[in-house]
C-alpha atoms as a PDB file:
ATOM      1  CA  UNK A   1       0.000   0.000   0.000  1.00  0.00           C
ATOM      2  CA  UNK A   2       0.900   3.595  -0.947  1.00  0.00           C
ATOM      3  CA  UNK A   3       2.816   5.418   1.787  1.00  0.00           C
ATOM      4  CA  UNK A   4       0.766   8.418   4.047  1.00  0.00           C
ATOM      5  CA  UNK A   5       2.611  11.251   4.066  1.00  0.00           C
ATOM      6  CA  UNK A   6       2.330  13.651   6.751  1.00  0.00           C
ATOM      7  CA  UNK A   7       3.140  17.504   7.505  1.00  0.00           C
ATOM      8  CA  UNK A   8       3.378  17.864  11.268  1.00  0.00           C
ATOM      9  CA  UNK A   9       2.013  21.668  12.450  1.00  0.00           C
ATOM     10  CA  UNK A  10       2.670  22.596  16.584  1.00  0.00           C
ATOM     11  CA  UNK A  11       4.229  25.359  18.030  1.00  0.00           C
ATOM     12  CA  UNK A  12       6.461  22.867  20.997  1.00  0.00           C
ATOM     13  CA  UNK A  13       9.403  21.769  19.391  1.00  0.00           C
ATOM     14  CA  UNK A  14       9.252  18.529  21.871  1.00  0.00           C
ATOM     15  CA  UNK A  15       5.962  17.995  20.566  1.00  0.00           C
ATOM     16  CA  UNK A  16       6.545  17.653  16.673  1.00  0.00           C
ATOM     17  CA  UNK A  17       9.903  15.719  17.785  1.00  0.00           C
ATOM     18  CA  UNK A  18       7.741  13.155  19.629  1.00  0.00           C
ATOM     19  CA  UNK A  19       4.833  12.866  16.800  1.00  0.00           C
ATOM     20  CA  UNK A  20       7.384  12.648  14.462  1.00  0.00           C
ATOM     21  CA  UNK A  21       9.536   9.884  16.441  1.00  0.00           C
ATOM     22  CA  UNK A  22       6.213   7.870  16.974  1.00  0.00           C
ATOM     23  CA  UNK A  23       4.927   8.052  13.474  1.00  0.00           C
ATOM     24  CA  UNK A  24       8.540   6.977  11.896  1.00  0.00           C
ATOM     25  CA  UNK A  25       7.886   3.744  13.923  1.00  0.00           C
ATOM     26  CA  UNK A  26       4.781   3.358  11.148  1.00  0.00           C
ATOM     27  CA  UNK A  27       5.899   1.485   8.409  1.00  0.00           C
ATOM     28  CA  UNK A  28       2.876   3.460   6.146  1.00  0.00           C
ATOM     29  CA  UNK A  29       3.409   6.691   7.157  1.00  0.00           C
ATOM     30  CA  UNK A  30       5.918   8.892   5.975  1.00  0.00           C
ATOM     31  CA  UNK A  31       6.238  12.594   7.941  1.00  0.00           C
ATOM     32  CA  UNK A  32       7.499  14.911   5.385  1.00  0.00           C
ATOM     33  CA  UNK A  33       8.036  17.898   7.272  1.00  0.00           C
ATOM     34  CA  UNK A  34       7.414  19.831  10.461  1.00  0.00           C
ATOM     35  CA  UNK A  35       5.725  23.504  11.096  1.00  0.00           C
ATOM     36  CA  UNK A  36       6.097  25.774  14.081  1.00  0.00           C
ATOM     37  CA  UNK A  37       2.996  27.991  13.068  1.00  0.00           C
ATOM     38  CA  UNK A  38       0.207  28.614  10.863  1.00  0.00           C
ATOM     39  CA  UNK A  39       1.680  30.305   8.143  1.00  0.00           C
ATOM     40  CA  UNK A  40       5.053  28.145   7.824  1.00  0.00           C
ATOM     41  CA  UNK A  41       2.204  25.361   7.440  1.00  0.00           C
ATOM     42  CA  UNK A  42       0.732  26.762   4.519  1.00  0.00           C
ATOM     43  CA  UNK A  43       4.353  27.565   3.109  1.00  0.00           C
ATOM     44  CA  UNK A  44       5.451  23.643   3.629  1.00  0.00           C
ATOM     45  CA  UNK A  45       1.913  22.848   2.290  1.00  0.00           C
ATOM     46  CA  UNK A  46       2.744  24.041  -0.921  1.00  0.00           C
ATOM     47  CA  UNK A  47       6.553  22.555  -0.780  1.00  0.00           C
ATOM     48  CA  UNK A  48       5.304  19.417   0.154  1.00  0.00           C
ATOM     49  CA  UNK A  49       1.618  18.790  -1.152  1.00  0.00           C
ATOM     50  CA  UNK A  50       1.182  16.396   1.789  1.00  0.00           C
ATOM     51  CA  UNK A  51      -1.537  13.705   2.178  1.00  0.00           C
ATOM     52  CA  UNK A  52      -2.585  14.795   5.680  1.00  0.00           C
ATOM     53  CA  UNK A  53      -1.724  17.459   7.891  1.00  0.00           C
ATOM     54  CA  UNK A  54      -1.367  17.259  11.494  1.00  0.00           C
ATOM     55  CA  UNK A  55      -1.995  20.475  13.094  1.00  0.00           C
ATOM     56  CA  UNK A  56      -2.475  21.881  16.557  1.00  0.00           C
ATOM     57  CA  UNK A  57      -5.148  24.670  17.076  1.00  0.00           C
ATOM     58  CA  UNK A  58      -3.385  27.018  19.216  1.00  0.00           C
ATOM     59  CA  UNK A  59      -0.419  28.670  17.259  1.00  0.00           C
ATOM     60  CA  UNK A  60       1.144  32.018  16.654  1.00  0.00           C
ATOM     61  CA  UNK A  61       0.408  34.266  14.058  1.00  0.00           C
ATOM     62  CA  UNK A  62      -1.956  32.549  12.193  1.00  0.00           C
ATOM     63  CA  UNK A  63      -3.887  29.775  14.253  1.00  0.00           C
ATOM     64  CA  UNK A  64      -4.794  26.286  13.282  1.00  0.00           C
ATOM     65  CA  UNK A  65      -8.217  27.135  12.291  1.00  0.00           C
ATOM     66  CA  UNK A  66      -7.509  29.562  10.204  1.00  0.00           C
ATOM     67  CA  UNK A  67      -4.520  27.515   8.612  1.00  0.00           C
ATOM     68  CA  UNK A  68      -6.805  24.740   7.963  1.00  0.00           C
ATOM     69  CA  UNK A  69      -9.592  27.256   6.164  1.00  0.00           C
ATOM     70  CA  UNK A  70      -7.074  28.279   3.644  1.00  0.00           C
ATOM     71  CA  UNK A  71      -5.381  24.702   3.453  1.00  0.00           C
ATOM     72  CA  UNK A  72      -8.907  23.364   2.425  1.00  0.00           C
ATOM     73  CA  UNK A  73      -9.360  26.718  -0.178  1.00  0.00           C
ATOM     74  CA  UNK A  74      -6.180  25.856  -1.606  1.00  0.00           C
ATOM     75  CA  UNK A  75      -6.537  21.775  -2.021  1.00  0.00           C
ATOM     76  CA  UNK A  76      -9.687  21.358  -1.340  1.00  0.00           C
ATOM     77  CA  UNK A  77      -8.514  17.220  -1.255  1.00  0.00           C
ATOM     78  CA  UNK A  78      -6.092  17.580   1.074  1.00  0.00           C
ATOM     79  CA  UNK A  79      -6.920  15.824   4.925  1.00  0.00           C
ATOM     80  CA  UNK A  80      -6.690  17.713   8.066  1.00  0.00           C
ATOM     81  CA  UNK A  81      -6.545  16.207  11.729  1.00  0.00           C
ATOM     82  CA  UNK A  82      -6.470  18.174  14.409  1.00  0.00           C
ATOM     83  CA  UNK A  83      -4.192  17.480  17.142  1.00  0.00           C
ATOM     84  CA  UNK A  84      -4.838  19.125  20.289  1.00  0.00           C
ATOM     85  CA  UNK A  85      -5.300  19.449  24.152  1.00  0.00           C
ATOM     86  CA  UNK A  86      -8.921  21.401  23.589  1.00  0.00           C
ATOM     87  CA  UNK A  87     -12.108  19.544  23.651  1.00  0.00           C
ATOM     88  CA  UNK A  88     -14.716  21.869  23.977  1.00  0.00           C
ATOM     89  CA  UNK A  89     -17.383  21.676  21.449  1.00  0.00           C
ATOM     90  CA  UNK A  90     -17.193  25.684  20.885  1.00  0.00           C
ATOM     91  CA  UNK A  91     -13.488  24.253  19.199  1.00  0.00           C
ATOM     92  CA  UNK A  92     -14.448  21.413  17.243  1.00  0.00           C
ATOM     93  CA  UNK A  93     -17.398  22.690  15.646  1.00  0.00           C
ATOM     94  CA  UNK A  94     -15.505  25.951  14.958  1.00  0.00           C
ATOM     95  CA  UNK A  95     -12.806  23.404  13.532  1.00  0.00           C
ATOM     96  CA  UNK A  96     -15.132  21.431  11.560  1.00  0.00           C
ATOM     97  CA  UNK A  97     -16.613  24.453   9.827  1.00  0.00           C
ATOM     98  CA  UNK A  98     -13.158  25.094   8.572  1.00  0.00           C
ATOM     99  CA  UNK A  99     -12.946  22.084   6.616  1.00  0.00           C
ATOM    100  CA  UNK A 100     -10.743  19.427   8.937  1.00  0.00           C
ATOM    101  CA  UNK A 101     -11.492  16.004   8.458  1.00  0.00           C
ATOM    102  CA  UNK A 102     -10.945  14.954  12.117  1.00  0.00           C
ATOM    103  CA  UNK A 103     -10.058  15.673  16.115  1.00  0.00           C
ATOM    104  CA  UNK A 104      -8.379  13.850  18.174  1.00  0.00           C
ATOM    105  CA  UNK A 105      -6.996  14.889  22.026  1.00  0.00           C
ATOM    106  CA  UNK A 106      -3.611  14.969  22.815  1.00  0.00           C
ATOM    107  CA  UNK A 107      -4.135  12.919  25.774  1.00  0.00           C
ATOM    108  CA  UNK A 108      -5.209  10.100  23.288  1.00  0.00           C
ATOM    109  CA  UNK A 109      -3.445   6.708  22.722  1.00  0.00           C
ATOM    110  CA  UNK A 110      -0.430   6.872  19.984  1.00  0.00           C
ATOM    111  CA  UNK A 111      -2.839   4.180  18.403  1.00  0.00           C
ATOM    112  CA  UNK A 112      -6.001   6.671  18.038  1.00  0.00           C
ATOM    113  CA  UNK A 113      -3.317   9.303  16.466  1.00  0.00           C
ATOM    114  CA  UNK A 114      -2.436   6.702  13.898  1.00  0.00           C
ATOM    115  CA  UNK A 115      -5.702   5.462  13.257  1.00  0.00           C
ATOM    116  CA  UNK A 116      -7.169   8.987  12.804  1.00  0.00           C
ATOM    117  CA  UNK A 117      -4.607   9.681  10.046  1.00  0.00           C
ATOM    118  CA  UNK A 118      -5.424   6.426   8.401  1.00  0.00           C
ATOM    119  CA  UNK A 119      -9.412   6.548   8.705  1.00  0.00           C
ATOM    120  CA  UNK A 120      -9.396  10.258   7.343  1.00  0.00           C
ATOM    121  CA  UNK A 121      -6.642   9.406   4.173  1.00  0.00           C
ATOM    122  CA  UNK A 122      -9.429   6.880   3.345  1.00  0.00           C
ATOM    123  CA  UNK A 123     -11.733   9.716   3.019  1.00  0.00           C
ATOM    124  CA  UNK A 124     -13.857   8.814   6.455  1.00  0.00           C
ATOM    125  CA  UNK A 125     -13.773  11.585   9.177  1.00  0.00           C
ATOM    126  CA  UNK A 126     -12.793  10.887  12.410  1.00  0.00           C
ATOM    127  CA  UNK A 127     -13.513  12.156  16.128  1.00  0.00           C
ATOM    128  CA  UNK A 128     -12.172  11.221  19.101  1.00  0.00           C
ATOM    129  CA  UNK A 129     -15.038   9.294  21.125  1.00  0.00           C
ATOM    130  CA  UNK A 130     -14.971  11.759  24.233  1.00  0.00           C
ATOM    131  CA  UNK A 131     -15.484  14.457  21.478  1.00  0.00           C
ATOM    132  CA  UNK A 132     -18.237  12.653  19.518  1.00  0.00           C
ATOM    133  CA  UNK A 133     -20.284  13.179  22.959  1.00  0.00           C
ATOM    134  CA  UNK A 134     -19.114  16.788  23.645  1.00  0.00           C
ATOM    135  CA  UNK A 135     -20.875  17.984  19.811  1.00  0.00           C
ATOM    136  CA  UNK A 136     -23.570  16.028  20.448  1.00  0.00           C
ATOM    137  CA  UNK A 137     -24.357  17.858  23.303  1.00  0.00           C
ATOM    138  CA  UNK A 138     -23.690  21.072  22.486  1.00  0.00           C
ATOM    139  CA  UNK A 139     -25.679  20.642  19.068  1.00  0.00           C
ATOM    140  CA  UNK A 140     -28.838  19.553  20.913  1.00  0.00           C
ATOM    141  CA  UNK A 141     -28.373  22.780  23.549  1.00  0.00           C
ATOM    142  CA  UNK A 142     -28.579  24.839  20.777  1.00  0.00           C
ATOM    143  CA  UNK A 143     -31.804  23.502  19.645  1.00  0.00           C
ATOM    144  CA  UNK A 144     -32.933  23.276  23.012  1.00  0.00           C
ATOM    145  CA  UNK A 145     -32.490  27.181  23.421  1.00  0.00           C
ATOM    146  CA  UNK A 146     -32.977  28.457  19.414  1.00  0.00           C
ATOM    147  CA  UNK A 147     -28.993  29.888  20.397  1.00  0.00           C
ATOM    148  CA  UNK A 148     -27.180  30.414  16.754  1.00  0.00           C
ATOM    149  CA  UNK A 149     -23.456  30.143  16.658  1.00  0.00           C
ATOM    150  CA  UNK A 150     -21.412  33.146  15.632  1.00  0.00           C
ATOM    151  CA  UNK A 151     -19.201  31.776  13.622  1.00  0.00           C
ATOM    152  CA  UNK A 152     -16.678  33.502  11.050  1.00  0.00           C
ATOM    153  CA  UNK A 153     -18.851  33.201   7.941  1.00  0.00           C
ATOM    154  CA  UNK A 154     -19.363  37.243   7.683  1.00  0.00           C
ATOM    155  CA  UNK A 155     -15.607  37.811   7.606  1.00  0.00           C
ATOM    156  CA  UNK A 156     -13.115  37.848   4.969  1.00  0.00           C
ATOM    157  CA  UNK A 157     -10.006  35.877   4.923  1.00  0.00           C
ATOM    158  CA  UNK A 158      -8.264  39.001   5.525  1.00  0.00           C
ATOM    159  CA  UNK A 159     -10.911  39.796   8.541  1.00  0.00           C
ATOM    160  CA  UNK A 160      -9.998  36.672  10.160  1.00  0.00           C
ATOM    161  CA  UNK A 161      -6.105  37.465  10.367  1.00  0.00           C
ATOM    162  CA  UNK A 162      -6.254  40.848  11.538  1.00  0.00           C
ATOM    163  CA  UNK A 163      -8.459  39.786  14.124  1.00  0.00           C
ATOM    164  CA  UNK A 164      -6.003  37.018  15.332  1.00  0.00           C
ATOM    165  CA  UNK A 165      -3.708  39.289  14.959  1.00  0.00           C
ATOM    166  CA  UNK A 166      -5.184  41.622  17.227  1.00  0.00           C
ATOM    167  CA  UNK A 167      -5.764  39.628  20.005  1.00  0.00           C
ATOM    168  CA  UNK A 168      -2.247  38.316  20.024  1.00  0.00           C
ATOM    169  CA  UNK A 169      -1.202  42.186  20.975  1.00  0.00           C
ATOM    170  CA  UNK A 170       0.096  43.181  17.722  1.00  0.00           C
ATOM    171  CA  UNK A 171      -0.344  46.956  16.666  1.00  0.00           C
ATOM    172  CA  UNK A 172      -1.937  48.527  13.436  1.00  0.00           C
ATOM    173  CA  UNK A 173       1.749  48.823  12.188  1.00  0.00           C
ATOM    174  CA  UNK A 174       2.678  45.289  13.030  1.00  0.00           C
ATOM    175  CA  UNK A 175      -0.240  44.087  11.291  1.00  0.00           C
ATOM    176  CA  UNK A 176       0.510  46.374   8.575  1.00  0.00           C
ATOM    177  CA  UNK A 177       4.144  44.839   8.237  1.00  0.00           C
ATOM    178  CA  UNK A 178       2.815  40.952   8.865  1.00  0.00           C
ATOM    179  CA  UNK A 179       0.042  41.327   6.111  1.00  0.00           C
ATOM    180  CA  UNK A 180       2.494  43.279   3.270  1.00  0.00           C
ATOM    181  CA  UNK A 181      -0.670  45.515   3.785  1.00  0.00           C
ATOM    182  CA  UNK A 182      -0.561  49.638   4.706  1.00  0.00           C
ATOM    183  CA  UNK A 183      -1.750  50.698   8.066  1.00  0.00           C
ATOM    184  CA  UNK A 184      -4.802  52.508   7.011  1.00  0.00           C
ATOM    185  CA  UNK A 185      -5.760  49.299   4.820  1.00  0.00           C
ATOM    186  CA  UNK A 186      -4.764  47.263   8.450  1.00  0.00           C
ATOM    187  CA  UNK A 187      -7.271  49.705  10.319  1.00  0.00           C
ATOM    188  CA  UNK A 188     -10.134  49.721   7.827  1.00  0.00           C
ATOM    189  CA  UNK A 189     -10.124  45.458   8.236  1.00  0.00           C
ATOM    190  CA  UNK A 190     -10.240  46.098  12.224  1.00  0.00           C
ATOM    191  CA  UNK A 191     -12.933  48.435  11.590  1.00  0.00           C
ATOM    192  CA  UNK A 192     -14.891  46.530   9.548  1.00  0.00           C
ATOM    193  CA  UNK A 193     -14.465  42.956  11.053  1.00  0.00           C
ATOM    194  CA  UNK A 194     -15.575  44.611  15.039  1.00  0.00           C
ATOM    195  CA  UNK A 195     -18.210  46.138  13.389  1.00  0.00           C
ATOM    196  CA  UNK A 196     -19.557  42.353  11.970  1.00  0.00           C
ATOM    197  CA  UNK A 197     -18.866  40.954  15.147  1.00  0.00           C
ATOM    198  CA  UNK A 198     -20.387  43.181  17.443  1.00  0.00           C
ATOM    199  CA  UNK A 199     -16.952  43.791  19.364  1.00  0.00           C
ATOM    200  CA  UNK A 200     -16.275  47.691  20.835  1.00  0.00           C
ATOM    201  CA  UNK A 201     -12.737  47.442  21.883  1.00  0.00           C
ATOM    202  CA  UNK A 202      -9.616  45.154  22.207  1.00  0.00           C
ATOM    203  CA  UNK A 203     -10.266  43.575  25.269  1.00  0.00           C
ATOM    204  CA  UNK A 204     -13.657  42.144  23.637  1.00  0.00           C
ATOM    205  CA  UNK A 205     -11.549  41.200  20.830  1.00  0.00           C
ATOM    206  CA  UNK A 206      -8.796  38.786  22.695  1.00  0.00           C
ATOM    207  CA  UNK A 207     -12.062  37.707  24.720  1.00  0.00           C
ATOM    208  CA  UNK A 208     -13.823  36.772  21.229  1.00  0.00           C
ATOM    209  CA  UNK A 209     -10.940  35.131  19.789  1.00  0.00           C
ATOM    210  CA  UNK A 210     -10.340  33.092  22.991  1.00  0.00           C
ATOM    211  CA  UNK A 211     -13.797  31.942  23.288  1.00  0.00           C
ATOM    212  CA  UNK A 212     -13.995  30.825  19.578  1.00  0.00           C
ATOM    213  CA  UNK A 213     -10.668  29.127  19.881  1.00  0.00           C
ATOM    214  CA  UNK A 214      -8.768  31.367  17.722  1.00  0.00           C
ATOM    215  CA  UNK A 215      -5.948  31.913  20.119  1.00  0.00           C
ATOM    216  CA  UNK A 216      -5.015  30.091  23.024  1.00  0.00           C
ATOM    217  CA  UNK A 217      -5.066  32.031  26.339  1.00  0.00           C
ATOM    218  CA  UNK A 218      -1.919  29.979  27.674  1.00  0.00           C
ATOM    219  CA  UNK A 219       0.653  30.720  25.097  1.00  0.00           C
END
């Protein structure tokens, strides 16, 4: 059988290094390469044109939501698995919407990990069973109290990385210099994606963006 080859995405060196060392054990899989953030991802996605990435959520600059959106615009065939510590349902639907094919924990069995990346090169998706319960539940509370999800569907691609941007403490000039964008273009996005969202300041912002998983709060 053909060999799965991987891209590896996480900011912790020790992580990659240990998903890496565990995977080479697997005579099928094949890890081609290793990212520390969201937008070396995209860069090795391109290099590499990898079967499946394996990417964390919580990463600097751009995050692993927002990686996998634009992975999935890009190569729309290409498999996603998210690998990561969070399993609140706010995460994996918000996830999900961005096109990944599966979610598994961090705290799962090196078995689960290589199962998910074989079940979702198939072209099955794949949750981890704690997580199958956790969107269960929250999909039925929403129907139980008519509560929508805001989700990023009203902002732009550029919307979306100014706003993690923002909440990671960057200023309008940083963002200006990040993006290869000026900073009255970086201020009119701000402007445009609080006004969507409902947000007044920048302490609402880095409180959005942690609640919908777009940064991590512990980095």
């Amino acid at each position: 059988m053909p060999e799965i080859r991987v891209l590896l995405a996480d900011d912790h060196t020790i992580v990659r290094k240990g998903l890496r060392a565990l995977l080479d054990r697997e005579t099928r899989i094949k890890v081609v390469d290793e990212a520390g953030d969201g937008r070396e991802t995209i860069q090795k996605v391109k290099q590499h044109l990898p079967d499946v990435v394996v990417m964390d959520i919580g990463m600097p600059n751009l995050n692993g939501i927002e990686a996998t959106r634009q992975i999935k615009k890009r190569f729309p065939n290409m498999k996603v698995l998210i690998l990561t510590m969070h399993a609140s349902e706010e995460y994996v639907s918000a996830i999900l919407d961005a096109g990944a094919s599966g979610y598994v924990l961090k705290q799962a069995a090196p078995a689960e990990l290589v199962s998910a990346i074989e079940t979702i090169h198939k072209g099955d998706s794949f949750l981890s069973p704690s997580i199958c319960t956790k969107v269960i539940q929250g999909f039925k509370q929403r129907i139980d109290t008519g509560k929508k999800r805001i989700s990023f569907d009203s902002l732009t691609e550029r919307e979306r990385e100014v706003l993690q941007l923002i909440a990671e403490g960057k200023t309008t000039s940083e963002i200006a210099d990040l993006l290869f964008i000026s900073p009255k273009t970086a201020e009119v996005h701000r402007s445009h994606l609080m006004e969507k969202l409902g947000l007044h300041n920048t302490a609402e912002v880095v409180r959005y963006a942690i609640r919908k998983g777009i940064i991590d709060p512990e980095l």
